[in-house]
C-alpha atoms as a PDB file:
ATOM      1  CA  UNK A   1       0.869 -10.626 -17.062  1.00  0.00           C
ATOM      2  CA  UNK A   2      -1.813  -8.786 -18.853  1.00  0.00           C
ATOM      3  CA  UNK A   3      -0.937  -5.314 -17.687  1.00  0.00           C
ATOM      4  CA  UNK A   4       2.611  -3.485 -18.077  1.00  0.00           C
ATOM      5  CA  UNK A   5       4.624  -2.208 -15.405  1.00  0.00           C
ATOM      6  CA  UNK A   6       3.675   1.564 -16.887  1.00  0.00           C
ATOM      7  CA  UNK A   7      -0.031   0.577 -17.120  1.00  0.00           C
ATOM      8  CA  UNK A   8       0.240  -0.649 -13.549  1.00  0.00           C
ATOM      9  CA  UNK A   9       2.045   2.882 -12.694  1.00  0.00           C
ATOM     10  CA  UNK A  10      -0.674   5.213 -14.824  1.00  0.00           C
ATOM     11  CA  UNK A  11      -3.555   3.112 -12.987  1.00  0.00           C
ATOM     12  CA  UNK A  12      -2.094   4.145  -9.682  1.00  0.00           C
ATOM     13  CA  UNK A  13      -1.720   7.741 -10.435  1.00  0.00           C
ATOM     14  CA  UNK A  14      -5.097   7.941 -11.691  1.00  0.00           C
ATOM     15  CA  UNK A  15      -5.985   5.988  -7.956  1.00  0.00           C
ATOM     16  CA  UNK A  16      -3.930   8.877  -6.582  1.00  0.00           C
ATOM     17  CA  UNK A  17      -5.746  11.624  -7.264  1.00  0.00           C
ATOM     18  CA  UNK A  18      -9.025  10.867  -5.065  1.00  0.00           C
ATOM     19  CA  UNK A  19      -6.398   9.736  -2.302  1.00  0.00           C
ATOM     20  CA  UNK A  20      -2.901  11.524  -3.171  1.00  0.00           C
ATOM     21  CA  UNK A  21       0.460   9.707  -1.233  1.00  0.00           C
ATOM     22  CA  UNK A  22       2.000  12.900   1.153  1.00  0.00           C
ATOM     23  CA  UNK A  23       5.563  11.720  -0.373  1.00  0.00           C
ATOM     24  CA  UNK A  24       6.953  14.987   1.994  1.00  0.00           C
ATOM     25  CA  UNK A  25      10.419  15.353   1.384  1.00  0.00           C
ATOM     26  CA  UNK A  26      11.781  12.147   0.230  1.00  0.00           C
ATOM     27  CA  UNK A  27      14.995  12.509  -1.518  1.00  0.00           C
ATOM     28  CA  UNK A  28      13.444  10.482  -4.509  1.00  0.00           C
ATOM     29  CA  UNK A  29      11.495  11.241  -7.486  1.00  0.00           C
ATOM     30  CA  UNK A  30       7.485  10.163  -7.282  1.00  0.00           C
ATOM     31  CA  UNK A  31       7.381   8.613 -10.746  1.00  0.00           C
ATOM     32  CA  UNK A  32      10.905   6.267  -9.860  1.00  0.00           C
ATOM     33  CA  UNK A  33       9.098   5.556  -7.022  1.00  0.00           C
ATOM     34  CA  UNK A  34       5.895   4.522  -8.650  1.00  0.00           C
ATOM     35  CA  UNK A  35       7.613   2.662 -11.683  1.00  0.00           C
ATOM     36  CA  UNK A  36       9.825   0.374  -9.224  1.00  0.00           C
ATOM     37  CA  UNK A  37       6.820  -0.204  -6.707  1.00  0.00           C
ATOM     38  CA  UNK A  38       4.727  -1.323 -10.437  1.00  0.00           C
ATOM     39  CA  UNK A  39       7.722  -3.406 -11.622  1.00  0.00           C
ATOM     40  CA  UNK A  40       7.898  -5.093  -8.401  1.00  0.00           C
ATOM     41  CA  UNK A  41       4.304  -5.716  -8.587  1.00  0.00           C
ATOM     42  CA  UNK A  42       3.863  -7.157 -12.055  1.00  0.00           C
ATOM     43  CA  UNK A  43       6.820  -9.347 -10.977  1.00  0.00           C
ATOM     44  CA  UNK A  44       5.140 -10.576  -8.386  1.00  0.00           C
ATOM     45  CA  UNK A  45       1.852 -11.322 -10.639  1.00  0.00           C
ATOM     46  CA  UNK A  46       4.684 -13.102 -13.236  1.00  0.00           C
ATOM     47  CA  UNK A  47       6.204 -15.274 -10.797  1.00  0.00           C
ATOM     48  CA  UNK A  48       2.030 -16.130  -9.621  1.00  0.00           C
ATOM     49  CA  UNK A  49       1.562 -17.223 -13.257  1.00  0.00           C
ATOM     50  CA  UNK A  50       0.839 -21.283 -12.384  1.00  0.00           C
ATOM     51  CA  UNK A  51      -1.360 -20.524  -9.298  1.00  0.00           C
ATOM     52  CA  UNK A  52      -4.444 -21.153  -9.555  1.00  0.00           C
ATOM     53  CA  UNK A  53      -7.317 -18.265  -9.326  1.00  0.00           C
ATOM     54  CA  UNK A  54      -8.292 -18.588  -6.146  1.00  0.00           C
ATOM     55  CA  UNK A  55      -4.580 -19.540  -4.826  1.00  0.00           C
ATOM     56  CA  UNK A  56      -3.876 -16.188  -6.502  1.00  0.00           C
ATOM     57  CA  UNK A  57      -6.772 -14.087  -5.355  1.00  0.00           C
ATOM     58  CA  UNK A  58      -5.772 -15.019  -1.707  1.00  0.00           C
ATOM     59  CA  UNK A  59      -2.337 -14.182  -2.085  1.00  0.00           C
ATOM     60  CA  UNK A  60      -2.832 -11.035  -3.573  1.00  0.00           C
ATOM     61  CA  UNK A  61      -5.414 -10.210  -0.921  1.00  0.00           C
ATOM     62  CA  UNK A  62      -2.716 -11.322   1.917  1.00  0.00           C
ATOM     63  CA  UNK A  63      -0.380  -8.759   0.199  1.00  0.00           C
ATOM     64  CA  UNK A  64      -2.666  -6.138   0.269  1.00  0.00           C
ATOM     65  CA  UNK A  65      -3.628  -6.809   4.173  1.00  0.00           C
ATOM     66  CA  UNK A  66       0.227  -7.076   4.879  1.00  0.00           C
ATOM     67  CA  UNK A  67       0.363  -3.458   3.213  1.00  0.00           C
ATOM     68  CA  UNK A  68      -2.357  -1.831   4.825  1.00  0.00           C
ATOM     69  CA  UNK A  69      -1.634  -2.562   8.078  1.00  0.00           C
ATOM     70  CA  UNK A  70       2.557  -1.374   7.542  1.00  0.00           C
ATOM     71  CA  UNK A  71       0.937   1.838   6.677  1.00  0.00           C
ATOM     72  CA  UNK A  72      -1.521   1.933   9.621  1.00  0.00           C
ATOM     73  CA  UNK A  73       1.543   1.523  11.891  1.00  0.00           C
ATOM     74  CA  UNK A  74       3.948   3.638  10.208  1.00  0.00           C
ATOM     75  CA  UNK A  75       1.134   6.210  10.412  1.00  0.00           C
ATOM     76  CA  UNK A  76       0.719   5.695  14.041  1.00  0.00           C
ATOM     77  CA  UNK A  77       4.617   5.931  14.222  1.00  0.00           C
ATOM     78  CA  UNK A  78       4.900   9.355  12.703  1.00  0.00           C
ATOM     79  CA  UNK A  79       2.008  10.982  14.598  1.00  0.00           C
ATOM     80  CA  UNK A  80       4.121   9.991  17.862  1.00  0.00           C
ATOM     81  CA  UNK A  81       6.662  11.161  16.894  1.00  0.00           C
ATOM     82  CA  UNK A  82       5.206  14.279  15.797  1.00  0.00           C
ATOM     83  CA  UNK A  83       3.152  14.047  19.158  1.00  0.00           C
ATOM     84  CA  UNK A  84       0.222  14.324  17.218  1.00  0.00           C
ATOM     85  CA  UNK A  85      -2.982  12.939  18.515  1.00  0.00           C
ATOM     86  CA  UNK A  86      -4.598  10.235  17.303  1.00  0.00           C
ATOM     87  CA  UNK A  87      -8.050  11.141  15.656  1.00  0.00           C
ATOM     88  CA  UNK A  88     -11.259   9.727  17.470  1.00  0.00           C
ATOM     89  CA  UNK A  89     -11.155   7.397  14.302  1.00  0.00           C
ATOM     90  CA  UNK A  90      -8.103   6.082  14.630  1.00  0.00           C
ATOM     91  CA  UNK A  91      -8.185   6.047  18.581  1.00  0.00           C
ATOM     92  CA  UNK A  92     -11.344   3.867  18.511  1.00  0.00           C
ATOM     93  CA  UNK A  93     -10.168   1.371  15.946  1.00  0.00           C
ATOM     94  CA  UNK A  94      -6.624   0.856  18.286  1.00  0.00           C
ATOM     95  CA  UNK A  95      -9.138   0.258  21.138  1.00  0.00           C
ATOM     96  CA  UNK A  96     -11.160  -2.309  19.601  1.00  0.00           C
ATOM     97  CA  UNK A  97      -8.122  -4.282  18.139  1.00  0.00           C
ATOM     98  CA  UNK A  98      -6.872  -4.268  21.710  1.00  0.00           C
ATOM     99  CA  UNK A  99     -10.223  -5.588  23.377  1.00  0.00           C
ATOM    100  CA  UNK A 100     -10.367  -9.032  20.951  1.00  0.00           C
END
């Protein structure tokens, strides 16, 4: 892999502070949280090694779609069960994903 675990983990801090992760009060420290969710990463980009680019570039980008929408729902989740509104934004992207 050419980029370490901690490189991985410095790159997403710096990421982090134009859109900083509300970790509220999980009973677990940011930085273990970071370095784990890096290793895991750069494992997965190890065990990727003999695909080839484009084979990689897909599954990387399926990862990343697979991520974003778990955090779209678990979002969702926690304003319900807040019974906080959905912003306009949000409302109107549920509605159009229901309509296709």
């Amino acid at each position: 892999m050419s980029i370490t675990p901690e490189q991985l983990q410095e790159l997403m801090k710096e990421v982090e502070q134009e859109d900083p992760i509300d970790f509220a009060d999980l009973p677990f420290e940011e930085d273990e949280l970071r370095a784990i969710t890096a290793q895991h990463l750069c494992d997965m980009a190890d065990a990727m090694e003999n695909f080839s680019n484009e084979d990689r570039q897909v599954t990387l980008l399926a990862v990343a779609a697979k991520l974003v929408l778990e955090n779209l729902v678990l979002h969702v989740q926690l304003l319900r069960q807040h019974d906080i509104p959905l912003s306009q934004q949000v409302n109107s992207l549920l509605q159009n994903i229901k309509k296709k």
